[in-house]
PDB file of N, CA and C in Angstrom:
ATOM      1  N   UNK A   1      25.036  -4.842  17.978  1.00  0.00           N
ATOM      2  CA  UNK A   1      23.599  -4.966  17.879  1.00  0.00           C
ATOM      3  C   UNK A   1      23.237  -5.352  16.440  1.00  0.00           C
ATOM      4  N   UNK A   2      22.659  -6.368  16.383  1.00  0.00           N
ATOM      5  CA  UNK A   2      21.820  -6.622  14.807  1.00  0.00           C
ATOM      6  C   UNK A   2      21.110  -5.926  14.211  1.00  0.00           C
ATOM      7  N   UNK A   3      20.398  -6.188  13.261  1.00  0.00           N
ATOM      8  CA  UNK A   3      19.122  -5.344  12.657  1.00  0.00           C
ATOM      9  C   UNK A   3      17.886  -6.171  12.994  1.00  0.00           C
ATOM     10  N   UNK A   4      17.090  -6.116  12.949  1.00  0.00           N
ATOM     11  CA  UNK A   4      15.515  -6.711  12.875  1.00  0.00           C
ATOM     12  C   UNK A   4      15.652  -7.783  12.078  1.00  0.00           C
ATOM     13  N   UNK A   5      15.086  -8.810  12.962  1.00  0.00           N
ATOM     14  CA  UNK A   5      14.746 -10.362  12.545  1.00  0.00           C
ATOM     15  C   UNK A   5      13.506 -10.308  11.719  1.00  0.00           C
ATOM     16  N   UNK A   6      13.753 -10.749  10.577  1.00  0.00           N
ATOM     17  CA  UNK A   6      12.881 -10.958   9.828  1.00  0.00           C
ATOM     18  C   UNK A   6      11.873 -12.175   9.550  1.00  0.00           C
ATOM     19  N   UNK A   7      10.774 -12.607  10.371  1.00  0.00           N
ATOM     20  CA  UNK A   7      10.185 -13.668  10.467  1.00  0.00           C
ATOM     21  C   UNK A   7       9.125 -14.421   9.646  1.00  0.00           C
ATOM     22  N   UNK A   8       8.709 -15.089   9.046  1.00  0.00           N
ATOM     23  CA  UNK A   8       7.754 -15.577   8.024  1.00  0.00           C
ATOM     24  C   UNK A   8       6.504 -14.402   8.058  1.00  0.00           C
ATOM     25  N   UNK A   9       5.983 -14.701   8.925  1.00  0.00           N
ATOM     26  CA  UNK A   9       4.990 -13.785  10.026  1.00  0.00           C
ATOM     27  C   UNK A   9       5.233 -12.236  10.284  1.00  0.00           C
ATOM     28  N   UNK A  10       6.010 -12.047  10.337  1.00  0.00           N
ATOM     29  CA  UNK A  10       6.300 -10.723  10.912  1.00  0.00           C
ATOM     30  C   UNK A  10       5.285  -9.766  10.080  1.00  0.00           C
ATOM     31  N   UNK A  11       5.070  -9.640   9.128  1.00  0.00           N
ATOM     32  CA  UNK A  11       4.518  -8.838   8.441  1.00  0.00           C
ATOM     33  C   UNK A  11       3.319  -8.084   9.082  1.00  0.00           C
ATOM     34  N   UNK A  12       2.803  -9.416   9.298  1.00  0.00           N
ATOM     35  CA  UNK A  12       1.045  -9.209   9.509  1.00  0.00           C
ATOM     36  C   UNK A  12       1.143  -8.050  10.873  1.00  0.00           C
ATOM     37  N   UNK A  13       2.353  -7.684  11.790  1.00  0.00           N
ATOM     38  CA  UNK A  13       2.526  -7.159  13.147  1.00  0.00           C
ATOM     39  C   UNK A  13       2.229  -5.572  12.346  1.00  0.00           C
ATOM     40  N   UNK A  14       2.352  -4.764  10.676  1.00  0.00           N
ATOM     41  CA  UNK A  14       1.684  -3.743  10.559  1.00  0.00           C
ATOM     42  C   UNK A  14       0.512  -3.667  10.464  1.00  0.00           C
ATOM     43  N   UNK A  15       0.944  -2.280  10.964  1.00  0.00           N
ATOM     44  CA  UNK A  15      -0.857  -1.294  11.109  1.00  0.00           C
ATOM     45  C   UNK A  15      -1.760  -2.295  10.457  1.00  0.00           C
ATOM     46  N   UNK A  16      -3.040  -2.042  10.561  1.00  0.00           N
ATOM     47  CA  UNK A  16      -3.797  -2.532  10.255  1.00  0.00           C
ATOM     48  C   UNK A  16      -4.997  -1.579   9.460  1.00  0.00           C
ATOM     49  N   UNK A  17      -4.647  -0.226   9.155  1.00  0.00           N
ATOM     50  CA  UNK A  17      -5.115   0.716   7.726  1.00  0.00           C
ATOM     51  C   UNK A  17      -5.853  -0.010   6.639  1.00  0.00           C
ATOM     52  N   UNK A  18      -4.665  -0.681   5.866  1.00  0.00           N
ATOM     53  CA  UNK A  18      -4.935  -0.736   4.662  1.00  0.00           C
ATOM     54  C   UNK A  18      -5.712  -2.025   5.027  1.00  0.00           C
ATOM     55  N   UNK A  19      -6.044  -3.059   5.620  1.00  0.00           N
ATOM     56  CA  UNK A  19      -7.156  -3.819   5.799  1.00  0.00           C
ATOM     57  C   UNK A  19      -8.425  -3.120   5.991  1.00  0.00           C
ATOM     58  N   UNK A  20      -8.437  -2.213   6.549  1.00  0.00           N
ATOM     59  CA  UNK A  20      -9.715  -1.759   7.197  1.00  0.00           C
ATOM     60  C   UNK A  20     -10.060  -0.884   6.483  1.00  0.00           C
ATOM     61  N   UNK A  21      -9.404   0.281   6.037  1.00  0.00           N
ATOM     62  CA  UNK A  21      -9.770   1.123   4.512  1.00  0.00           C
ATOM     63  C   UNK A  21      -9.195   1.328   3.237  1.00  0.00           C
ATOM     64  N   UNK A  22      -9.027   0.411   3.300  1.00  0.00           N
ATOM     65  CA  UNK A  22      -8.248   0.387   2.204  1.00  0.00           C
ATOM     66  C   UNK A  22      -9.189  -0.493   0.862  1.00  0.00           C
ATOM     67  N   UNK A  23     -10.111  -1.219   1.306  1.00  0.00           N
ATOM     68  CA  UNK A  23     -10.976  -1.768   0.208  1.00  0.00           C
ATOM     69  C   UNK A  23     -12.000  -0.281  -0.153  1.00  0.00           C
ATOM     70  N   UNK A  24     -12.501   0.005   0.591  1.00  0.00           N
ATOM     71  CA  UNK A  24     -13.603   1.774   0.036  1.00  0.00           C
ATOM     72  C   UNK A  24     -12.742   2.731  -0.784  1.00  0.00           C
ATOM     73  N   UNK A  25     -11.367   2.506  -0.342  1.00  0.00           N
ATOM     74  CA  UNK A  25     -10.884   4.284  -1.243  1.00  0.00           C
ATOM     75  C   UNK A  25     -10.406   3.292  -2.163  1.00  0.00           C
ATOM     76  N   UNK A  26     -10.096   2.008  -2.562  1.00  0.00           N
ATOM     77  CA  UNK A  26      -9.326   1.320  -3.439  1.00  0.00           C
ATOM     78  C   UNK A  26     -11.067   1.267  -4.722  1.00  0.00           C
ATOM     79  N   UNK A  27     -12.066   1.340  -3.885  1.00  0.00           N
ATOM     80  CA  UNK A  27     -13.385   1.121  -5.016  1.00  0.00           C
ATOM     81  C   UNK A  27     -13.613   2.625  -5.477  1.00  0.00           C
ATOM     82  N   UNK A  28     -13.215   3.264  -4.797  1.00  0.00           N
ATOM     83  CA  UNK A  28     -13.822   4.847  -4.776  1.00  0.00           C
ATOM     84  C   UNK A  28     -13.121   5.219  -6.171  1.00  0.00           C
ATOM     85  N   UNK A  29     -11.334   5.105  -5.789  1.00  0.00           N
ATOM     86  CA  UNK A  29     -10.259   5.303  -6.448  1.00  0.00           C
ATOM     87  C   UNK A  29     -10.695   4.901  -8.118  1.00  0.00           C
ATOM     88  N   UNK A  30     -10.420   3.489  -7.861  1.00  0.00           N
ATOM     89  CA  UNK A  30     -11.088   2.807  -9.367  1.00  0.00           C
ATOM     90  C   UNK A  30     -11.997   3.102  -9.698  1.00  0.00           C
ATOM     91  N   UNK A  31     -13.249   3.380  -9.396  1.00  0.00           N
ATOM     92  CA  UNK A  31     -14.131   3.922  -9.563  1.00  0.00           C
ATOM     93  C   UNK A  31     -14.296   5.375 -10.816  1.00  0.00           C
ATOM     94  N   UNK A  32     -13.530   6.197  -9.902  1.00  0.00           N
ATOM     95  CA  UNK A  32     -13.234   7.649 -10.554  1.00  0.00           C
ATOM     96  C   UNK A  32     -12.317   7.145 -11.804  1.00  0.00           C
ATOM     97  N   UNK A  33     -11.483   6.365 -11.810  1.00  0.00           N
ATOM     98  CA  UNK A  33     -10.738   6.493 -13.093  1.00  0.00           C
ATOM     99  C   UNK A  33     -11.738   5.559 -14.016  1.00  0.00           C
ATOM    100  N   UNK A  34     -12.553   5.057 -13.768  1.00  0.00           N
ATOM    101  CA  UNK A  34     -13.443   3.759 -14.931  1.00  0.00           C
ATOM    102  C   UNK A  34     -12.712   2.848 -14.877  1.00  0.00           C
ATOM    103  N   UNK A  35     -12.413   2.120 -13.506  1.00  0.00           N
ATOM    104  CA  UNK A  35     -11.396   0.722 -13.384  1.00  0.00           C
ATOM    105  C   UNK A  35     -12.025  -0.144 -12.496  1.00  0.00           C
ATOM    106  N   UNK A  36     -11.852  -1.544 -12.609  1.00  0.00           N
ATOM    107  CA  UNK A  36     -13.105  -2.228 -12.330  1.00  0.00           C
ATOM    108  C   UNK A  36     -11.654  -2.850 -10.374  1.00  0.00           C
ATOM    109  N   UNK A  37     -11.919  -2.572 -10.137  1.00  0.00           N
ATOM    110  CA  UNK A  37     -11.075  -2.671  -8.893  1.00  0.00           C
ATOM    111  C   UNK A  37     -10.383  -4.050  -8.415  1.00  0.00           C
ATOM    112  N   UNK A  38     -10.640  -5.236  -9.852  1.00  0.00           N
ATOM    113  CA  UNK A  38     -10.257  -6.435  -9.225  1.00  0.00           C
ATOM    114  C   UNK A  38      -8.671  -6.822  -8.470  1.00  0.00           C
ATOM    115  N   UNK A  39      -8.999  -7.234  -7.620  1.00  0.00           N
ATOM    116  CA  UNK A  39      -7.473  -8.069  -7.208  1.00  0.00           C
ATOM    117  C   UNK A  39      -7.163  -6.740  -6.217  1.00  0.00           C
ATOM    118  N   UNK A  40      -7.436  -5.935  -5.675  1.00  0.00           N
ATOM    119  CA  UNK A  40      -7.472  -5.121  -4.337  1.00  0.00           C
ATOM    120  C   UNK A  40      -8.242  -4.862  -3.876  1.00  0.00           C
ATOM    121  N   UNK A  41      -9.608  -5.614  -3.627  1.00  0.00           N
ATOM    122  CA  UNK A  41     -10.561  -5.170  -2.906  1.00  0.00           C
ATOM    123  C   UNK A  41      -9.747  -6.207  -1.251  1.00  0.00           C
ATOM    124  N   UNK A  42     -11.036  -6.116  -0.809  1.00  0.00           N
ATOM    125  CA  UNK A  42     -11.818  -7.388   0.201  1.00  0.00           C
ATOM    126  C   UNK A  42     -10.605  -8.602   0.607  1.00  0.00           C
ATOM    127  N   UNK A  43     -11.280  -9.447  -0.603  1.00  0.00           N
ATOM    128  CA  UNK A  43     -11.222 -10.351  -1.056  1.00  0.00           C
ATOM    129  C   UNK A  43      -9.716 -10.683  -0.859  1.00  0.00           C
ATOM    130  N   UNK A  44      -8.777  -9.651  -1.327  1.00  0.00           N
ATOM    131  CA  UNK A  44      -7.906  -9.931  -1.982  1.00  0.00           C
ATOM    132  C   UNK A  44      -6.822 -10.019  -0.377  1.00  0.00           C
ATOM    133  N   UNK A  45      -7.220  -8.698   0.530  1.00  0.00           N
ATOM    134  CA  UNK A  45      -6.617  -8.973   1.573  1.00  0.00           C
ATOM    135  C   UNK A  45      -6.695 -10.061   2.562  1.00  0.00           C
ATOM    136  N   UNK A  46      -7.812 -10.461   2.772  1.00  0.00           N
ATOM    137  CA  UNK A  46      -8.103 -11.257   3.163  1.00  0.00           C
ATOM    138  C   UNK A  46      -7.467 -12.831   3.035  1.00  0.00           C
ATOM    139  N   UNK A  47      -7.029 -12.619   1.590  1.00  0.00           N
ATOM    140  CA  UNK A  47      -6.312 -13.981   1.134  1.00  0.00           C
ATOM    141  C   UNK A  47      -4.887 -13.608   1.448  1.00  0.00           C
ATOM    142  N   UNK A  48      -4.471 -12.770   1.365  1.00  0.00           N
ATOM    143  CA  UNK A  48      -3.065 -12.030   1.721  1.00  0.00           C
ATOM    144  C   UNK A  48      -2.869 -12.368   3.750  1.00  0.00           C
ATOM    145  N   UNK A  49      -4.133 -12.416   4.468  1.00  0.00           N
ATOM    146  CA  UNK A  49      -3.722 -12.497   5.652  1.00  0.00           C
ATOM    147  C   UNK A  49      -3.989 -14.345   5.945  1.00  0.00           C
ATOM    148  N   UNK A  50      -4.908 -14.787   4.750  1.00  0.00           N
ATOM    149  CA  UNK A  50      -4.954 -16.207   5.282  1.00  0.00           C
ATOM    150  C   UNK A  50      -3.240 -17.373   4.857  1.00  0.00           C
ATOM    151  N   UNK A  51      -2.969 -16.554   3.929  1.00  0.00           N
ATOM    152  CA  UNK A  51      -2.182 -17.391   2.884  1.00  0.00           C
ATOM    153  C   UNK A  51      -0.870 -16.777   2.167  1.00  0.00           C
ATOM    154  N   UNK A  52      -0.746 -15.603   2.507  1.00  0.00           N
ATOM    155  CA  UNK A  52      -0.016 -14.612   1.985  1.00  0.00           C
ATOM    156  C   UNK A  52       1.185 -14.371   2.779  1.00  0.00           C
ATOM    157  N   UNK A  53       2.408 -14.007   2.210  1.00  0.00           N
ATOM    158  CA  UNK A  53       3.481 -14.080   2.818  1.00  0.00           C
ATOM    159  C   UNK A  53       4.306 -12.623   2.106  1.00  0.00           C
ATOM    160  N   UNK A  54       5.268 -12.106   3.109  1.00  0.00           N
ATOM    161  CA  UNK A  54       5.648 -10.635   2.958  1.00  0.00           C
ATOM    162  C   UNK A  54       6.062 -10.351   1.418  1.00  0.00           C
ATOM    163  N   UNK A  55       6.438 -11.197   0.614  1.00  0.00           N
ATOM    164  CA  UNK A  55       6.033 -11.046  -0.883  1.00  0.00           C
ATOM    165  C   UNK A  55       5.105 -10.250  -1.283  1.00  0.00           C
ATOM    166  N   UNK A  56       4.203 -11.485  -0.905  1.00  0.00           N
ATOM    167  CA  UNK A  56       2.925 -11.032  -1.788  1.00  0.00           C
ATOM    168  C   UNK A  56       1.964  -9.404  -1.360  1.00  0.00           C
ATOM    169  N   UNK A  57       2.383  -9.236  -0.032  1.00  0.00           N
ATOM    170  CA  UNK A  57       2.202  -8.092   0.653  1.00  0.00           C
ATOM    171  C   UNK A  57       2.706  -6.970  -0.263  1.00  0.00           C
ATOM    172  N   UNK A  58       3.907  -6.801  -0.212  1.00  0.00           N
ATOM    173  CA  UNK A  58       4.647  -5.669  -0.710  1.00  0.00           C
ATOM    174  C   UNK A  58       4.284  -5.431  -2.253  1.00  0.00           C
ATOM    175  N   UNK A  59       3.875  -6.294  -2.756  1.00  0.00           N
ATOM    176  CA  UNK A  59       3.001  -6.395  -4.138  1.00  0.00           C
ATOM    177  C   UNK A  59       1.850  -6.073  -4.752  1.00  0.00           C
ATOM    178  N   UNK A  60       1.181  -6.284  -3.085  1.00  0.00           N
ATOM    179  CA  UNK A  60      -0.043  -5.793  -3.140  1.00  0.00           C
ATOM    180  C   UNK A  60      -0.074  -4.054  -2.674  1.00  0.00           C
ATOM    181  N   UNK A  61       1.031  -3.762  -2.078  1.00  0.00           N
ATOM    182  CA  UNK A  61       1.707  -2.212  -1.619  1.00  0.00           C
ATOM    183  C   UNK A  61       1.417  -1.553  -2.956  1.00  0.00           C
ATOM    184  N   UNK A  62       2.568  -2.386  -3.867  1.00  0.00           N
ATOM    185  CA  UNK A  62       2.888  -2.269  -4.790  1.00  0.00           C
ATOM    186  C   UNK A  62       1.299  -1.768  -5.922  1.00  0.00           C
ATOM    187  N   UNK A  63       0.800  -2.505  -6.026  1.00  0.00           N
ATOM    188  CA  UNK A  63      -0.358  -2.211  -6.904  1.00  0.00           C
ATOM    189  C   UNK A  63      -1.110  -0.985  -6.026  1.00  0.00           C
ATOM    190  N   UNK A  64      -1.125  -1.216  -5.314  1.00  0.00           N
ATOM    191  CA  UNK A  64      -2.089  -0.081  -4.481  1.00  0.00           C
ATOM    192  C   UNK A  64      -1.136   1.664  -4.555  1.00  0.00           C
ATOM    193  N   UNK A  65      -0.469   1.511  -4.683  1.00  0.00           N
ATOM    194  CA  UNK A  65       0.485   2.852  -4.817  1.00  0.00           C
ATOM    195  C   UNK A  65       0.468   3.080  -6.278  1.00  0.00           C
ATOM    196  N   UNK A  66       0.836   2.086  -7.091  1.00  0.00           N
ATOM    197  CA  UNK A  66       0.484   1.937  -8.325  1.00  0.00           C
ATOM    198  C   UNK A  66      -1.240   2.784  -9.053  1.00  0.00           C
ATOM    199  N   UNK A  67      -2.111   2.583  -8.395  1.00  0.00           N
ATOM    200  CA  UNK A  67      -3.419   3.186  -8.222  1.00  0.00           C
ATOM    201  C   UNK A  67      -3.616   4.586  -7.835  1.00  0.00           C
ATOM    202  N   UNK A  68      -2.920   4.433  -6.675  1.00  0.00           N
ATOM    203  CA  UNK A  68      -2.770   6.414  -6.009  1.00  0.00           C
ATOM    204  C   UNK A  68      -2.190   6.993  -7.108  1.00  0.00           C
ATOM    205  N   UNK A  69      -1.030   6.402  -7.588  1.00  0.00           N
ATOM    206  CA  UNK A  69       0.008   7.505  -8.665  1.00  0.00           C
ATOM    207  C   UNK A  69      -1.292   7.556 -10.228  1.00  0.00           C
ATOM    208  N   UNK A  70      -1.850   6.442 -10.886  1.00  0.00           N
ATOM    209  CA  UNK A  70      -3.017   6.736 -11.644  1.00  0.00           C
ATOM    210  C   UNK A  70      -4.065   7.716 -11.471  1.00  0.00           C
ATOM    211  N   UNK A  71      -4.614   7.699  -9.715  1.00  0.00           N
ATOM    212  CA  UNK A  71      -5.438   8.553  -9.188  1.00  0.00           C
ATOM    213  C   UNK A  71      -4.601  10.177  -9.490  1.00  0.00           C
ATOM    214  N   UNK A  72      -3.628   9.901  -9.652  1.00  0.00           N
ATOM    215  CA  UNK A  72      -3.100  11.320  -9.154  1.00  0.00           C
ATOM    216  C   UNK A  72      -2.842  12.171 -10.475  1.00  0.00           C
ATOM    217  N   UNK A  73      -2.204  11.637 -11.220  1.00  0.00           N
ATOM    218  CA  UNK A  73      -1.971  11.674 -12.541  1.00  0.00           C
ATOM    219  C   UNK A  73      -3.121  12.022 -13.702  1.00  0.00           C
ATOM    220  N   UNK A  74      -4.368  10.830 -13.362  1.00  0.00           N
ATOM    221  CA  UNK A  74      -5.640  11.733 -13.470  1.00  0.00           C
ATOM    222  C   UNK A  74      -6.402  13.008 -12.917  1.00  0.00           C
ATOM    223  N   UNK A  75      -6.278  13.144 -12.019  1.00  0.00           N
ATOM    224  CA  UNK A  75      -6.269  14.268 -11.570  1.00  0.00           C
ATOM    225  C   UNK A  75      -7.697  14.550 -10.465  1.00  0.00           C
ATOM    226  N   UNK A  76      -7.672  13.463 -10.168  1.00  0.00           N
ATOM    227  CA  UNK A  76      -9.442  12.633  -9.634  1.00  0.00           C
ATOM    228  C   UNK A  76      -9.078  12.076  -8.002  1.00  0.00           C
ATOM    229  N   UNK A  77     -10.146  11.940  -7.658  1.00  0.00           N
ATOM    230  CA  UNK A  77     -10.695  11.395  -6.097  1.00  0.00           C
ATOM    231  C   UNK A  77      -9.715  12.157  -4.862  1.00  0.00           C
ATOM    232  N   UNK A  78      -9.514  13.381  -5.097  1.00  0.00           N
ATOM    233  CA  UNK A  78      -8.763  14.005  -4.395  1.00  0.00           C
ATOM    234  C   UNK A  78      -8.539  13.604  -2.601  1.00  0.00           C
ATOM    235  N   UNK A  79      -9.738  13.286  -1.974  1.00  0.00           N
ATOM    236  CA  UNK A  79      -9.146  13.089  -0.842  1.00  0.00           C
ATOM    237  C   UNK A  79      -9.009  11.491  -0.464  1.00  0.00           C
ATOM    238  N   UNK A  80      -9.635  10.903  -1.268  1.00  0.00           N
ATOM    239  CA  UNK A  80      -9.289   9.381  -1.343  1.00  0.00           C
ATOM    240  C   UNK A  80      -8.107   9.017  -1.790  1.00  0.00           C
ATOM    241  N   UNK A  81      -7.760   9.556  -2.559  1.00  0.00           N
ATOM    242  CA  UNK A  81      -6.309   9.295  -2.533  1.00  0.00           C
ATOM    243  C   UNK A  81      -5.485   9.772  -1.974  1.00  0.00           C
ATOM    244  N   UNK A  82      -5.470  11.107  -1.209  1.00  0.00           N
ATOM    245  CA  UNK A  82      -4.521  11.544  -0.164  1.00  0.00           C
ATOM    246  C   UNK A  82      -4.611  10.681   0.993  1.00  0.00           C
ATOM    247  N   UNK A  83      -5.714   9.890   1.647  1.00  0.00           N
ATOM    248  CA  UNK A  83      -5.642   9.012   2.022  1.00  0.00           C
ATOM    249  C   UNK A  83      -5.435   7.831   2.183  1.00  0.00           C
ATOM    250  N   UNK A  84      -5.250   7.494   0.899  1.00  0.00           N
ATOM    251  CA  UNK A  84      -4.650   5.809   0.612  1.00  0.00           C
ATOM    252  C   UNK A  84      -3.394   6.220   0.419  1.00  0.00           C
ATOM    253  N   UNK A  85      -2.766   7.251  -0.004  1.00  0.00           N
ATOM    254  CA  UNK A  85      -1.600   7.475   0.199  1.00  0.00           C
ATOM    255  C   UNK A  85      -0.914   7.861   1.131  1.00  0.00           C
ATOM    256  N   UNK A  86      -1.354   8.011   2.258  1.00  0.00           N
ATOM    257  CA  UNK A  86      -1.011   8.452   3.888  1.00  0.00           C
ATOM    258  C   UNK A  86      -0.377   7.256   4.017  1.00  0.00           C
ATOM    259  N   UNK A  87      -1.818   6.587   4.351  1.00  0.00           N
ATOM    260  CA  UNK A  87      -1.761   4.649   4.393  1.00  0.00           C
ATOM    261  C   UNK A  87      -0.402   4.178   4.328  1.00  0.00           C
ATOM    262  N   UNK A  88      -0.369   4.052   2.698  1.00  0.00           N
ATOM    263  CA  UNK A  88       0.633   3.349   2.399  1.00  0.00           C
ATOM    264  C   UNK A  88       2.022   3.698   2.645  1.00  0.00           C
ATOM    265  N   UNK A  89       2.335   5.445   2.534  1.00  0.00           N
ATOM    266  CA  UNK A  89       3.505   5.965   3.242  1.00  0.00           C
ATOM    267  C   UNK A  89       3.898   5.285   4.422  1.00  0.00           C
ATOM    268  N   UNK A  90       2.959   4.631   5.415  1.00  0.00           N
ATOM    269  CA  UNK A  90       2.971   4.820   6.890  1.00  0.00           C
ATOM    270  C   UNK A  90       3.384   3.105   6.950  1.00  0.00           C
ATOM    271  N   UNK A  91       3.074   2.274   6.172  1.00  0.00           N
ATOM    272  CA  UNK A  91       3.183   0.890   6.007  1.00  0.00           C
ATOM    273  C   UNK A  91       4.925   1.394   5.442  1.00  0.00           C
ATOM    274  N   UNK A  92       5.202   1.870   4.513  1.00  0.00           N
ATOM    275  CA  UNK A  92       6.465   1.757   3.818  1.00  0.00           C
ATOM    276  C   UNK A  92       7.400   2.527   5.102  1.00  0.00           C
ATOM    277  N   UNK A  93       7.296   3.025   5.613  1.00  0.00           N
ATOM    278  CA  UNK A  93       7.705   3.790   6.413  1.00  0.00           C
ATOM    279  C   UNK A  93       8.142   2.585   7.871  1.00  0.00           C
ATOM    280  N   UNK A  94       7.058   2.070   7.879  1.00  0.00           N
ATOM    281  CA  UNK A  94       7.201   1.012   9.314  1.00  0.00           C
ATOM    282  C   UNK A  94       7.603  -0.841   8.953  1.00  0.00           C
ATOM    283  N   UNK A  95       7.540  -1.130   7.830  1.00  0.00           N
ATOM    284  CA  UNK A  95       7.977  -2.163   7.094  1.00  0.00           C
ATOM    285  C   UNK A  95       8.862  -2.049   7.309  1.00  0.00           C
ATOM    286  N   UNK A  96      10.236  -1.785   7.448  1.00  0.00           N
ATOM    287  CA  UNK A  96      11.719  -2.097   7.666  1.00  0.00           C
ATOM    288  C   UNK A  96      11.838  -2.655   9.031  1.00  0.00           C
ATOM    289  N   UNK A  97      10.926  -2.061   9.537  1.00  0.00           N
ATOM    290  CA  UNK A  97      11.138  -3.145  10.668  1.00  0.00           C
ATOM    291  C   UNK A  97      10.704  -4.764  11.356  1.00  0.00           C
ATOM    292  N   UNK A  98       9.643  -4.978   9.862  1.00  0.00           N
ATOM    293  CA  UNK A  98       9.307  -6.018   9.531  1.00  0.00           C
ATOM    294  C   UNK A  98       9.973  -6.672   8.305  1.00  0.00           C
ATOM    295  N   UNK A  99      10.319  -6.112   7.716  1.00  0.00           N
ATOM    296  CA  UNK A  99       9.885  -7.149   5.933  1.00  0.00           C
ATOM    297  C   UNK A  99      11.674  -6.286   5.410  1.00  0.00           C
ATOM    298  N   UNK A 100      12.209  -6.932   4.802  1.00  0.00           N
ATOM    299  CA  UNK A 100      13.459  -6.253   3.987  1.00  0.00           C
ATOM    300  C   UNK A 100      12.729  -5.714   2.663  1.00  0.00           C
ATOM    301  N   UNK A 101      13.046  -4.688   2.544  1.00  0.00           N
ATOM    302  CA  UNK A 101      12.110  -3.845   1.437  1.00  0.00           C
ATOM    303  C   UNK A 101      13.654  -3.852  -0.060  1.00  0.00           C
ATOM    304  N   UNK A 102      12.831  -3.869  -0.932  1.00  0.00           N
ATOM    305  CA  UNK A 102      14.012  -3.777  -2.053  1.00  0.00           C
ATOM    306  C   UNK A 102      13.867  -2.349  -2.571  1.00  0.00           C
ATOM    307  N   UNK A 103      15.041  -2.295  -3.871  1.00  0.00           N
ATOM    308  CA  UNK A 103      15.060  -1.143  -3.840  1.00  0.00           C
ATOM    309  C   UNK A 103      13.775  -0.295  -5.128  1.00  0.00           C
ATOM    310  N   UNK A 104      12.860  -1.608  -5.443  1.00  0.00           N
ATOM    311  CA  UNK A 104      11.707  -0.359  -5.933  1.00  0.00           C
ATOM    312  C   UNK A 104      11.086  -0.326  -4.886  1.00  0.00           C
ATOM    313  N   UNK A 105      11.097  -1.005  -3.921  1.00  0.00           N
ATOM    314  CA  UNK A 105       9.726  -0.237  -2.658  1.00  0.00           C
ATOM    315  C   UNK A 105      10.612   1.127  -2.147  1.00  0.00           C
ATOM    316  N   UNK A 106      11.488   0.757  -2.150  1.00  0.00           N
ATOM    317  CA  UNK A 106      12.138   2.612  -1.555  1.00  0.00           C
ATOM    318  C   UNK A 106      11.823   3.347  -2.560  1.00  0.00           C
ATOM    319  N   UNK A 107      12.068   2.723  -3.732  1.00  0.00           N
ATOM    320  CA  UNK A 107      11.373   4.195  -4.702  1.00  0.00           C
ATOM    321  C   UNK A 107      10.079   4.678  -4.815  1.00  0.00           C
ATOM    322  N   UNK A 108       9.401   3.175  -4.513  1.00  0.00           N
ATOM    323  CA  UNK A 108       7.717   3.678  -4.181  1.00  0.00           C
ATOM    324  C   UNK A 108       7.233   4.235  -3.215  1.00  0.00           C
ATOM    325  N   UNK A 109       7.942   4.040  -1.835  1.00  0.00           N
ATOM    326  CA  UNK A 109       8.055   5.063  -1.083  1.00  0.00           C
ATOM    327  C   UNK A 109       8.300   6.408  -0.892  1.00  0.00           C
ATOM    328  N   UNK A 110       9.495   6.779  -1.815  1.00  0.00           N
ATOM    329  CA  UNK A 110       9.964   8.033  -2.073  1.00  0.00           C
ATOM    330  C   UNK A 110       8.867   8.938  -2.987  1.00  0.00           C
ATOM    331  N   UNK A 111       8.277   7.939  -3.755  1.00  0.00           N
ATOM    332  CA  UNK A 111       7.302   8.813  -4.519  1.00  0.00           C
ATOM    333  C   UNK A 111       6.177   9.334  -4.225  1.00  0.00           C
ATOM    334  N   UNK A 112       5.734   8.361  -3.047  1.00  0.00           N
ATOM    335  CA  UNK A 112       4.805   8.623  -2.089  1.00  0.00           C
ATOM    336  C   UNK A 112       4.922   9.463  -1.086  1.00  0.00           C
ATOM    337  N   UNK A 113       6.231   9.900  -0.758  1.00  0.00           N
ATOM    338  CA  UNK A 113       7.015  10.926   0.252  1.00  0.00           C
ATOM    339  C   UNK A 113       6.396  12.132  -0.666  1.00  0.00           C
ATOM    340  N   UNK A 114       7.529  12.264  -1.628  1.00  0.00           N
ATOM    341  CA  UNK A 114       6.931  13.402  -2.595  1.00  0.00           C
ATOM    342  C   UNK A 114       5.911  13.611  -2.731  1.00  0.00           C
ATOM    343  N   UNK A 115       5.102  12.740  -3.360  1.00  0.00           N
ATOM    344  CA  UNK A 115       3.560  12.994  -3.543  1.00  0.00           C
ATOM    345  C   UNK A 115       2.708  13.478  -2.485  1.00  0.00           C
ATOM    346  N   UNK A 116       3.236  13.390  -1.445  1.00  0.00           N
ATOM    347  CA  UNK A 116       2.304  14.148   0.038  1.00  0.00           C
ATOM    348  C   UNK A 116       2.684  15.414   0.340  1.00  0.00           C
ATOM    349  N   UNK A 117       3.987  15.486   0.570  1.00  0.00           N
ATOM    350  CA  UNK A 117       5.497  16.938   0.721  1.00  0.00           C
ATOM    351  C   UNK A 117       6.078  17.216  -0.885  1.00  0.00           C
ATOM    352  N   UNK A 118       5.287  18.180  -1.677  1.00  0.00           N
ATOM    353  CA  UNK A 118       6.139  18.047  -2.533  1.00  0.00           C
ATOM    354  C   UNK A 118       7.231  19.549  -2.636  1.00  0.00           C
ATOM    355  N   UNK A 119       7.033  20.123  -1.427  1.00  0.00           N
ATOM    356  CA  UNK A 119       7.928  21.390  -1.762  1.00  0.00           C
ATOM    357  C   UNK A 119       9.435  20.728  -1.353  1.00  0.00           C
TER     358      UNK A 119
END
């Protein structure tokens, strides 16, 4: 038996979360720290589903986890970020069966594991 075919496309077949809330807790988020939210709102997914390819996805993972760990670290938007960090657990979590993940998304994953379960 193989592993999962990895297709140009395939990506777009996850959840659909972080499209749908993921621009409010990404303004909320920035918000609380005094960060002006460019390049993850709206906008940004939107160009990611017209034009965007599992790269640029995992990048945009990438910054957005990048944000939770700031959120967290500050010590701010407490349930907005337990929620964008659900999110993104749940994308990193179901991505292998789309997208070949390298090995900082497993670590960004793992941190995001921790950061939810940390006993």
């Amino acid at each position: 038996m193989t592993g999962p075919r990895h297709g140009r496309h395939d990506w777009l077949g996850l959840t659909p979360e972080v499209e749908r809330f993921g621009p409010l807790l990404v303004d909320r988020i920035a918000g609380a720290l005094g960060e002006a939210p460019d390049g993850l709102g709206e906008d940004r997914i939107h160009d990611l589903i017209q034009t965007g390819d599992a790269a640029a996805w995992l990048a945009y993972l990438a910054a957005l986890t990048a944000l939770v760990e700031r959120g967290r670290e500050a010590g701010v938007v407490e349930p907005e970020r337990v929620i964008l960090a659900e999110i993104l657990r749940d994308q990193y979590r179901l991505a292998p069966g789309v997208l070949r993940l390298g090995p900082d998304d497993a670590a960004r994953s793992s941190r995001l594991e921790e950061m939810l379960d940390p006993s």
